[in-house]
PDB file of N, CA and C in Angstrom:
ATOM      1  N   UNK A   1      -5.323   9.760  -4.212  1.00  0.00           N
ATOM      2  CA  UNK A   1      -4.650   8.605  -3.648  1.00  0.00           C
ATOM      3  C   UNK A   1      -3.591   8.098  -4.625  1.00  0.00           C
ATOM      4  N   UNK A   2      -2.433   7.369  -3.925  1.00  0.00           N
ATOM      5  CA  UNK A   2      -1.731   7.213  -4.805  1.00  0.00           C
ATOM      6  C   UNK A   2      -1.579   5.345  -4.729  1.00  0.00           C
ATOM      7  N   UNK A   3      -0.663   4.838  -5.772  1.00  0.00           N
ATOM      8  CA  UNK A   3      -0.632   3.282  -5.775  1.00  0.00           C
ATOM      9  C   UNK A   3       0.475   3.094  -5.098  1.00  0.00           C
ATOM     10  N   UNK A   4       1.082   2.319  -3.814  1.00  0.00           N
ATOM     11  CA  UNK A   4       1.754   1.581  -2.996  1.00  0.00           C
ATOM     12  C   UNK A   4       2.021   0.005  -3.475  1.00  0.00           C
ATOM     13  N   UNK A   5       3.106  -0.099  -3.869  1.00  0.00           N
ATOM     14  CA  UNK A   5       3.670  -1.620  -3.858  1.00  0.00           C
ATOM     15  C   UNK A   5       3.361  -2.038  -1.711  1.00  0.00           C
ATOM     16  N   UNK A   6       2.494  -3.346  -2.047  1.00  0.00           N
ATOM     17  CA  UNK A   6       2.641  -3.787  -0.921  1.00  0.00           C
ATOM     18  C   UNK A   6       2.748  -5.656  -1.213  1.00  0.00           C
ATOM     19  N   UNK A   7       3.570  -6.221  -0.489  1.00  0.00           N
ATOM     20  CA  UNK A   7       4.607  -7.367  -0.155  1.00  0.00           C
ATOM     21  C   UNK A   7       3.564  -7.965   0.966  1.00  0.00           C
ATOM     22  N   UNK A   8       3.344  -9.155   0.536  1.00  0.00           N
ATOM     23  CA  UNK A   8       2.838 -10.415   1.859  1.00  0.00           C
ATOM     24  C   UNK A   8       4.134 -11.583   1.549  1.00  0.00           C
ATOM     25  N   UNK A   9       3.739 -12.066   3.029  1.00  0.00           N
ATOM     26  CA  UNK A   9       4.632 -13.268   3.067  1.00  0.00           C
ATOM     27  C   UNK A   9       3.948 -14.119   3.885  1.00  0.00           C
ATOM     28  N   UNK A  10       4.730 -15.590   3.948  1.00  0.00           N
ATOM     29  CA  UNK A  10       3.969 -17.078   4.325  1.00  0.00           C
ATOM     30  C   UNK A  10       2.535 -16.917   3.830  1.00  0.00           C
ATOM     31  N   UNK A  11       2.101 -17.193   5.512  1.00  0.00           N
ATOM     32  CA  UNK A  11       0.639 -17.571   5.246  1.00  0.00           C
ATOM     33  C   UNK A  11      -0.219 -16.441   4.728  1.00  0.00           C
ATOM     34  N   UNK A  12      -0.119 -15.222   4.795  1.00  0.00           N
ATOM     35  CA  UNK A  12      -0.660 -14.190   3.809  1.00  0.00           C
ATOM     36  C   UNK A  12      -0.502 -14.825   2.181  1.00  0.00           C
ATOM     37  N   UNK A  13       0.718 -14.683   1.985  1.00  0.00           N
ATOM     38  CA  UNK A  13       0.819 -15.311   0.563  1.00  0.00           C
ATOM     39  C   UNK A  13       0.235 -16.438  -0.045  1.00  0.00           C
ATOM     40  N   UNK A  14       0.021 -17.278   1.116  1.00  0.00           N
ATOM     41  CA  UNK A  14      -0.653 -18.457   0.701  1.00  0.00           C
ATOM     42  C   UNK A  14      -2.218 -18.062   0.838  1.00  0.00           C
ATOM     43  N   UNK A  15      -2.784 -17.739   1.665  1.00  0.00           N
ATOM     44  CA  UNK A  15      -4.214 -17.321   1.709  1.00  0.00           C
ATOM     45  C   UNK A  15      -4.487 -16.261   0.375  1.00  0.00           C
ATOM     46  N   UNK A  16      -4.204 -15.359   0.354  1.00  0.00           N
ATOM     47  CA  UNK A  16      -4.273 -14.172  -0.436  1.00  0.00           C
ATOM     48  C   UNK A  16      -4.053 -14.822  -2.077  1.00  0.00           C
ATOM     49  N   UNK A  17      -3.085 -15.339  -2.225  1.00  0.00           N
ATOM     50  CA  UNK A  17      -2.769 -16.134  -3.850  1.00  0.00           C
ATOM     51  C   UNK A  17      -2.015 -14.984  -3.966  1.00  0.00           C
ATOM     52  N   UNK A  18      -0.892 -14.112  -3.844  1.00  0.00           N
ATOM     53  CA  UNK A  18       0.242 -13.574  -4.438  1.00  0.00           C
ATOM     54  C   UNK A  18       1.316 -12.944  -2.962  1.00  0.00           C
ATOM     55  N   UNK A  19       1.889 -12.375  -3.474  1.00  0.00           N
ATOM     56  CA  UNK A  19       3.063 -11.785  -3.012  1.00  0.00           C
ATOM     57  C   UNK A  19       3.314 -10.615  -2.914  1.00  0.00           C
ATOM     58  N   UNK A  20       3.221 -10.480  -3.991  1.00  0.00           N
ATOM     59  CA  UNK A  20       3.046  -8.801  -4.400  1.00  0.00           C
ATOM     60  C   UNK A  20       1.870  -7.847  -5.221  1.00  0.00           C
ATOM     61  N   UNK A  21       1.286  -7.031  -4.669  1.00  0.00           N
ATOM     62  CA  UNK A  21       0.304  -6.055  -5.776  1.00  0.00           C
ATOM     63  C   UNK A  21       0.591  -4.835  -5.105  1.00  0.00           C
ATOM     64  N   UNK A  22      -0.404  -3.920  -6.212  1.00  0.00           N
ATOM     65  CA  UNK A  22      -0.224  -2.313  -6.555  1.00  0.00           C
ATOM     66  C   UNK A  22      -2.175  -2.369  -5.786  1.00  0.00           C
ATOM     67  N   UNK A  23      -1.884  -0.979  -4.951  1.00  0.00           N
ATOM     68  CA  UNK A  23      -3.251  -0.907  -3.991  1.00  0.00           C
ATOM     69  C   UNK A  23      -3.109   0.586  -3.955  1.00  0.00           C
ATOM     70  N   UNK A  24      -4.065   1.538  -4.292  1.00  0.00           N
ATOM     71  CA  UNK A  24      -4.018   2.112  -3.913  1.00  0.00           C
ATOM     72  C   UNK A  24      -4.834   3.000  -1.981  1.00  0.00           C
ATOM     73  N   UNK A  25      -4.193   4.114  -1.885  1.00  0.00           N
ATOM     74  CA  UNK A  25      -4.732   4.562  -0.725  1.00  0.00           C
ATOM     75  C   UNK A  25      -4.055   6.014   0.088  1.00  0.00           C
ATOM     76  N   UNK A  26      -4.353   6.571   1.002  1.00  0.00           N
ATOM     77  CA  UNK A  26      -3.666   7.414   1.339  1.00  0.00           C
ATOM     78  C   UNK A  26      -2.864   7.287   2.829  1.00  0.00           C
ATOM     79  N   UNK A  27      -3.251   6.234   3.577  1.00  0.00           N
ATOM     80  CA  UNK A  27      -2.639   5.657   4.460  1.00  0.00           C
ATOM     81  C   UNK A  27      -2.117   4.419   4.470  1.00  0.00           C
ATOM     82  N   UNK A  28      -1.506   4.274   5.631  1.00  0.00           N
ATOM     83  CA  UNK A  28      -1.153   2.495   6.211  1.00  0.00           C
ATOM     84  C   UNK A  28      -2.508   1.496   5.922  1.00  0.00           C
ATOM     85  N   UNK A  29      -3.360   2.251   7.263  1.00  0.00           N
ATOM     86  CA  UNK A  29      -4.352   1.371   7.622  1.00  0.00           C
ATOM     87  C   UNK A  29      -5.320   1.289   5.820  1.00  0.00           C
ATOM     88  N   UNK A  30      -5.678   1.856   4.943  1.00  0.00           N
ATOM     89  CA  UNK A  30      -6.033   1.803   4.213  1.00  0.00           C
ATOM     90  C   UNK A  30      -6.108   1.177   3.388  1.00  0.00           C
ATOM     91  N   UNK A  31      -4.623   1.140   3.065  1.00  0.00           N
ATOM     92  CA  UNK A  31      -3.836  -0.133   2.272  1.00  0.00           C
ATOM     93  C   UNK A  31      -4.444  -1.366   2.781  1.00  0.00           C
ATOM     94  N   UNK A  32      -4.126  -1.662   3.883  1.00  0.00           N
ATOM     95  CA  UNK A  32      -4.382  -3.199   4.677  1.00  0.00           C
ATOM     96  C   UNK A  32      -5.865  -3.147   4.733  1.00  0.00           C
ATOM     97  N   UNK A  33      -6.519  -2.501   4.676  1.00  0.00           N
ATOM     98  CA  UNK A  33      -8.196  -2.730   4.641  1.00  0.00           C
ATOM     99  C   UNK A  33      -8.671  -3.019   3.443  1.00  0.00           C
ATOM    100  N   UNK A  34      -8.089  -2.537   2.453  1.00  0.00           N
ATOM    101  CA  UNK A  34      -7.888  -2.999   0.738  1.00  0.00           C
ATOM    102  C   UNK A  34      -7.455  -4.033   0.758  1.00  0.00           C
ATOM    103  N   UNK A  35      -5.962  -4.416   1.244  1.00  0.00           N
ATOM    104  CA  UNK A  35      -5.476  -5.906   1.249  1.00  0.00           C
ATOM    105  C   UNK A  35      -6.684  -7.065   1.757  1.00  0.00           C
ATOM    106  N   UNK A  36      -6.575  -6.666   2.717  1.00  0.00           N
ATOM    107  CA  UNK A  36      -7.453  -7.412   3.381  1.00  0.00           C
ATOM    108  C   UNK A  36      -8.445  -8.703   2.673  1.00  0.00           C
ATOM    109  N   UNK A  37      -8.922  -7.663   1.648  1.00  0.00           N
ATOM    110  CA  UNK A  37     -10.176  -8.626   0.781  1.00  0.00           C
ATOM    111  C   UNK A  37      -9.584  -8.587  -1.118  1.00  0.00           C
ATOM    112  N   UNK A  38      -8.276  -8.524  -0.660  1.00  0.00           N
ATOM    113  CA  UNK A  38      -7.918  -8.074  -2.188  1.00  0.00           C
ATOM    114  C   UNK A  38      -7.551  -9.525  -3.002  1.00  0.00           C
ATOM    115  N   UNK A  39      -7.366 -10.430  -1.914  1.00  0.00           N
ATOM    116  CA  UNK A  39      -7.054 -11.895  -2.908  1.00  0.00           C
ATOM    117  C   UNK A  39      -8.461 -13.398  -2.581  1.00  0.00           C
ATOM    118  N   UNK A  40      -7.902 -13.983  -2.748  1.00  0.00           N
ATOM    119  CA  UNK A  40      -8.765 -15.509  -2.699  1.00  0.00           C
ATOM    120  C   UNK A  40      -9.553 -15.540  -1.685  1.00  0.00           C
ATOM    121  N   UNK A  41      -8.825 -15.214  -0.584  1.00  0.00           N
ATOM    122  CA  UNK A  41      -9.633 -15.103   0.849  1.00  0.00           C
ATOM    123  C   UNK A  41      -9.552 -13.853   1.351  1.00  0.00           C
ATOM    124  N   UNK A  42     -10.529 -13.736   2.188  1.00  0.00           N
ATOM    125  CA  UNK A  42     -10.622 -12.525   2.807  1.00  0.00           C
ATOM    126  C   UNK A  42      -9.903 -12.634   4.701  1.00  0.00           C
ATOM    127  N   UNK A  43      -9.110 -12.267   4.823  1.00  0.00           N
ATOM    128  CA  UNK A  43      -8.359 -11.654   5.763  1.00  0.00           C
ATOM    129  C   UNK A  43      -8.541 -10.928   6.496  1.00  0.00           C
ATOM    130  N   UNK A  44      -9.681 -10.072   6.919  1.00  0.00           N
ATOM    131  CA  UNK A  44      -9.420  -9.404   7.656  1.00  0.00           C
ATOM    132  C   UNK A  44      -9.672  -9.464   9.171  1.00  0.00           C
ATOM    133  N   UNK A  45     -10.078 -10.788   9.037  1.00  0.00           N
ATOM    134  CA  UNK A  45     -10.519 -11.730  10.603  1.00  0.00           C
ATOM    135  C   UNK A  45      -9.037 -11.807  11.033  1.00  0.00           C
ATOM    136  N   UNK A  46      -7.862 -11.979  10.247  1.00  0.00           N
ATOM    137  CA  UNK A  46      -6.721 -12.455  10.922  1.00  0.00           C
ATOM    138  C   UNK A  46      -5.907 -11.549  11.223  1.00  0.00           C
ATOM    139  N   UNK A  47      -6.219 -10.290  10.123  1.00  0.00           N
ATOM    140  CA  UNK A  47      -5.080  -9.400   9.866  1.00  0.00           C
ATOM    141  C   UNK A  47      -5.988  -8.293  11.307  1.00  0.00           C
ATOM    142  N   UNK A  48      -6.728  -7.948  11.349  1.00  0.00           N
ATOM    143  CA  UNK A  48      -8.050  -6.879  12.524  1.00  0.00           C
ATOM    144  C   UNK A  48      -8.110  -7.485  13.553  1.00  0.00           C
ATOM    145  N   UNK A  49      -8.030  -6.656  14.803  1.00  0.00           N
ATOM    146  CA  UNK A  49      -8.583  -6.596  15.642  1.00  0.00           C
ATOM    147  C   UNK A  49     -10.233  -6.425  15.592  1.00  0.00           C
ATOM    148  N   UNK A  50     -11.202  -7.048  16.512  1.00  0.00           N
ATOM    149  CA  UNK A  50     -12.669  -6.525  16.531  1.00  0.00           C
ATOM    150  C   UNK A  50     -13.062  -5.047  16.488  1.00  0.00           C
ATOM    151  N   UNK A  51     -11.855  -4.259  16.922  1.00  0.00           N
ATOM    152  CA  UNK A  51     -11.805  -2.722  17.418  1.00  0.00           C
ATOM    153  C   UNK A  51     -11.259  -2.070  16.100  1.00  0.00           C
ATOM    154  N   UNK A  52     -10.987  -2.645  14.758  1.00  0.00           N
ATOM    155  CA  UNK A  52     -10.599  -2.245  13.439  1.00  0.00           C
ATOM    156  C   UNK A  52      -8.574  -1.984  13.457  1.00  0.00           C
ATOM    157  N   UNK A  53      -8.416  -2.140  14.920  1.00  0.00           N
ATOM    158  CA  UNK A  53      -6.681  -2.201  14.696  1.00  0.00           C
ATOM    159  C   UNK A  53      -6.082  -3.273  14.214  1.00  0.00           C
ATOM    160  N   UNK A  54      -4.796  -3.374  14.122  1.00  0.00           N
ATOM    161  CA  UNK A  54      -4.195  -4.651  13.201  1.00  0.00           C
ATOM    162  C   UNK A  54      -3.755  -4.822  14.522  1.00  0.00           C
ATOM    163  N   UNK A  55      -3.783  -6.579  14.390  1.00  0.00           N
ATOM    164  CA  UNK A  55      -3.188  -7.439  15.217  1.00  0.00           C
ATOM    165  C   UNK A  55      -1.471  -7.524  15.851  1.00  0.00           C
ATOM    166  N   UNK A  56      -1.516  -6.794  16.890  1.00  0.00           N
ATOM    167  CA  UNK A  56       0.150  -6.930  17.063  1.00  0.00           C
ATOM    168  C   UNK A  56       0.855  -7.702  16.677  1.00  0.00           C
ATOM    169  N   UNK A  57       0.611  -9.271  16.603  1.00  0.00           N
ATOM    170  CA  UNK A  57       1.829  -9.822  15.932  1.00  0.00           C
ATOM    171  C   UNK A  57       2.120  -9.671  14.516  1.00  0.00           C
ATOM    172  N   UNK A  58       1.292  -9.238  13.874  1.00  0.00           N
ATOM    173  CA  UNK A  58       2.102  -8.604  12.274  1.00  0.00           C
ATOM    174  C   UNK A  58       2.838  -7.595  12.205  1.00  0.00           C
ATOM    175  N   UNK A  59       4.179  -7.939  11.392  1.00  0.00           N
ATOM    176  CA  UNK A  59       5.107  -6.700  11.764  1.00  0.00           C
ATOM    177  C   UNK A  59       5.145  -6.212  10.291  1.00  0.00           C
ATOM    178  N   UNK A  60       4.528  -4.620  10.507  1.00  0.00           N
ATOM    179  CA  UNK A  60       5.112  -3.808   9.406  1.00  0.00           C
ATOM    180  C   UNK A  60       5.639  -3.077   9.284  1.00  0.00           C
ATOM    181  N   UNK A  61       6.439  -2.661   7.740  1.00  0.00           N
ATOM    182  CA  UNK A  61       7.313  -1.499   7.640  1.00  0.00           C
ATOM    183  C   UNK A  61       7.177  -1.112   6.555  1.00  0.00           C
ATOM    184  N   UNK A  62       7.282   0.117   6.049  1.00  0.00           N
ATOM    185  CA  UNK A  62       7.422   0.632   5.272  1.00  0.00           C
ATOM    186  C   UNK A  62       8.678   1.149   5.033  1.00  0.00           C
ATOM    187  N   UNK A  63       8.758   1.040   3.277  1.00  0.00           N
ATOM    188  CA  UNK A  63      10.130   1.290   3.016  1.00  0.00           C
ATOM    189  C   UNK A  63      11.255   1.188   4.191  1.00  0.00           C
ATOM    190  N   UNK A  64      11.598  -0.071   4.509  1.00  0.00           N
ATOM    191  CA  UNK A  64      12.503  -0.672   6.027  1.00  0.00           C
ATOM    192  C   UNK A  64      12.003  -0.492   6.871  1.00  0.00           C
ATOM    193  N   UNK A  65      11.312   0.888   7.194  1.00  0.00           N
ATOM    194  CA  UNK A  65      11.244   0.962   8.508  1.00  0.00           C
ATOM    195  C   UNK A  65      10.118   0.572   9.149  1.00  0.00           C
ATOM    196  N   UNK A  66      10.362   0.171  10.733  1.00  0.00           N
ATOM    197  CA  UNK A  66       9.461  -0.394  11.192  1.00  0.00           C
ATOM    198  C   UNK A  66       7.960   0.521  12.037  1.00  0.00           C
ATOM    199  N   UNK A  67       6.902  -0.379  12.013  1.00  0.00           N
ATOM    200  CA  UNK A  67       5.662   0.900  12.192  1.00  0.00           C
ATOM    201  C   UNK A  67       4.998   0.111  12.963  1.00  0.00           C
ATOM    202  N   UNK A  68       4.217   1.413  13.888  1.00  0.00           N
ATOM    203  CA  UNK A  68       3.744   0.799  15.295  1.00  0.00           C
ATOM    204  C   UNK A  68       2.148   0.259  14.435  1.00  0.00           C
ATOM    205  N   UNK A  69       1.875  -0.932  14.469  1.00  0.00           N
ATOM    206  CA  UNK A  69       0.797  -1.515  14.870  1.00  0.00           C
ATOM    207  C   UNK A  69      -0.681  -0.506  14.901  1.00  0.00           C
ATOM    208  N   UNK A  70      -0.149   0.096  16.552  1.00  0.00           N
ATOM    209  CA  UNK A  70      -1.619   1.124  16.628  1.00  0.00           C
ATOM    210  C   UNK A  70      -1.633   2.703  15.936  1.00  0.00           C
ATOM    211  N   UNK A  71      -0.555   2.763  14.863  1.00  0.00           N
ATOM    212  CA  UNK A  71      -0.847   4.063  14.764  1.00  0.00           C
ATOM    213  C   UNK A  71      -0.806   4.088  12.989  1.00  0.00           C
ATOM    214  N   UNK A  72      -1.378   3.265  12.774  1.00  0.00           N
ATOM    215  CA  UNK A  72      -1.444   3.124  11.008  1.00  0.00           C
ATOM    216  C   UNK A  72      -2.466   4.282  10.152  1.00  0.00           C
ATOM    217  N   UNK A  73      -3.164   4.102  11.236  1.00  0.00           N
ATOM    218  CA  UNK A  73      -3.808   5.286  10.261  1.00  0.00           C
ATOM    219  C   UNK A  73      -3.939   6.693  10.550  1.00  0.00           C
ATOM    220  N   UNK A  74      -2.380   6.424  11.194  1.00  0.00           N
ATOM    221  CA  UNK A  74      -1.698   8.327  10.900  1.00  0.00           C
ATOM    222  C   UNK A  74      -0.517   8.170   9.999  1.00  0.00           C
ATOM    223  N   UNK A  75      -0.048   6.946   9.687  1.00  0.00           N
ATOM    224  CA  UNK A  75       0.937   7.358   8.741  1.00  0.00           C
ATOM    225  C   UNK A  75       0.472   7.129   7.162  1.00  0.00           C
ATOM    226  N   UNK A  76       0.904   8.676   6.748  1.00  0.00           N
ATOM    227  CA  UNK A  76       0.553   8.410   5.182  1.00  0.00           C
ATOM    228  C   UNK A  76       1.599   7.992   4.340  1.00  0.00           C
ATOM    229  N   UNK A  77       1.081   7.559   3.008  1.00  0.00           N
ATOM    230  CA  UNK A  77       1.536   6.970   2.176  1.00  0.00           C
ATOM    231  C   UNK A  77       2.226   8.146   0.760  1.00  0.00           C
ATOM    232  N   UNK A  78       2.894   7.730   0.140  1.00  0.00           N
ATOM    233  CA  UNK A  78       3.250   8.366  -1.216  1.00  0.00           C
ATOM    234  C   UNK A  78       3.967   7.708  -2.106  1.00  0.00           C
ATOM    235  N   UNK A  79       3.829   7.724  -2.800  1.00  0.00           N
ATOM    236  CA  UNK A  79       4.537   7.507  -4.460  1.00  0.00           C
ATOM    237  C   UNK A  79       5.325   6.655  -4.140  1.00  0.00           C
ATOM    238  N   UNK A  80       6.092   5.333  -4.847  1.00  0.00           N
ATOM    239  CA  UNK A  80       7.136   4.406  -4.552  1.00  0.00           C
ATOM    240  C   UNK A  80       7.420   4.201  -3.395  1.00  0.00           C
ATOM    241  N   UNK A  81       6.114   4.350  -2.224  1.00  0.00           N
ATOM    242  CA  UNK A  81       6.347   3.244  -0.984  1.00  0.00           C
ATOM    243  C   UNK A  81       6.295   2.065  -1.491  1.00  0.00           C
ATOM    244  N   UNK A  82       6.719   1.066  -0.747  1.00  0.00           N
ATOM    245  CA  UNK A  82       7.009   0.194  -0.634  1.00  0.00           C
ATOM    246  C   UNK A  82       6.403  -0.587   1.082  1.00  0.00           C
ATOM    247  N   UNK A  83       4.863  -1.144   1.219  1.00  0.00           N
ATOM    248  CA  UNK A  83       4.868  -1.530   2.612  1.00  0.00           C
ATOM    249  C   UNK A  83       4.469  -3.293   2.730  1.00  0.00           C
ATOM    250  N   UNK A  84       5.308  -3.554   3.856  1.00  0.00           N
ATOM    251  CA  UNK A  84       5.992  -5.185   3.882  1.00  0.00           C
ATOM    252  C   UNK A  84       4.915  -5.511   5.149  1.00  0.00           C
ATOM    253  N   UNK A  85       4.426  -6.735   4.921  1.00  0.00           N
ATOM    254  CA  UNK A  85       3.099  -7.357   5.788  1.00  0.00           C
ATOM    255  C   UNK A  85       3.800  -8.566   6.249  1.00  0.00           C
ATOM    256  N   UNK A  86       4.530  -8.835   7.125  1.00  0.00           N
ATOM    257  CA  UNK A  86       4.539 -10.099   7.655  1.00  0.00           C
ATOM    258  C   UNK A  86       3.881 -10.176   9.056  1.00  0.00           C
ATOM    259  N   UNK A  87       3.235 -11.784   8.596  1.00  0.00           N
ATOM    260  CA  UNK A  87       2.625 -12.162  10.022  1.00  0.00           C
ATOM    261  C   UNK A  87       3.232 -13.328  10.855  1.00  0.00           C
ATOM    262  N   UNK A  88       3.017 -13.758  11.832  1.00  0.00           N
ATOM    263  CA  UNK A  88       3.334 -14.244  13.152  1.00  0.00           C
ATOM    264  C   UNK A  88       4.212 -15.476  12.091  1.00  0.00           C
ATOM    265  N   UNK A  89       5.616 -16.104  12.619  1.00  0.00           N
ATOM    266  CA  UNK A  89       6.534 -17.062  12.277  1.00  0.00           C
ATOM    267  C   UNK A  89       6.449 -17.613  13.374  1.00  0.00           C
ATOM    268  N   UNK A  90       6.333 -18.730  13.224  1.00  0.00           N
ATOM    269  CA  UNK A  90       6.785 -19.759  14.530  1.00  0.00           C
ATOM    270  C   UNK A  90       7.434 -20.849  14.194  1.00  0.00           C
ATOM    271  N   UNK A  91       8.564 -21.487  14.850  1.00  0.00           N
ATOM    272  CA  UNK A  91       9.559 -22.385  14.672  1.00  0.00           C
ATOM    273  C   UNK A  91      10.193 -22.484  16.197  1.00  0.00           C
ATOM    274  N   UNK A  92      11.491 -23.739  15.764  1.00  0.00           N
ATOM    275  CA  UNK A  92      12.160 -23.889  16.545  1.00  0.00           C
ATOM    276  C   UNK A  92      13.267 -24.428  15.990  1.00  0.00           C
TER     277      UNK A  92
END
């Protein structure tokens, strides 16, 4: 397995206590199951579905690009990814 820079923002950042850490894993979904319980609180009530998928309104990407939701744990990971966790924004 290798180590992935992975990026939270808002309320991740605020729940979790950082922004940024080094996780390792060999997938998407992996990473985020690590994240999950990797800071102050544990997350994975917000970030999971009951069925172990991630919640559609979090949008991720890796290195820019954007990644479907239900298919995380077919995409693998390598060396100087870079994967970005934002969850649901609401405003007006």
């Amino acid at each position: 397995m290798v180590k992935i820079t992975v990026m939270v923002y808002t309320t991740l950042r605020a729940r979790l206590g950082f922004s940024r850490t080094e996780l390792e894993g060999g997938t998407v979904h992996e990473l985020l199951l690590k994240l999950a319980v990797s800071g102050m609180t544990d997350i994975s009530k917000m970030l999971f579905e009951d069925d172990g998928a991630v919640r559609n309104h979090f949008v991720l990407t890796l290195n820019s690009e954007l990644l479907d939701n239900r298919k995380t744990k077919k995409v693998k990971v390598k060396a100087g990814d870079i994967l970005h966790v934002f969850p649901p924004v609401s405003g007006g």
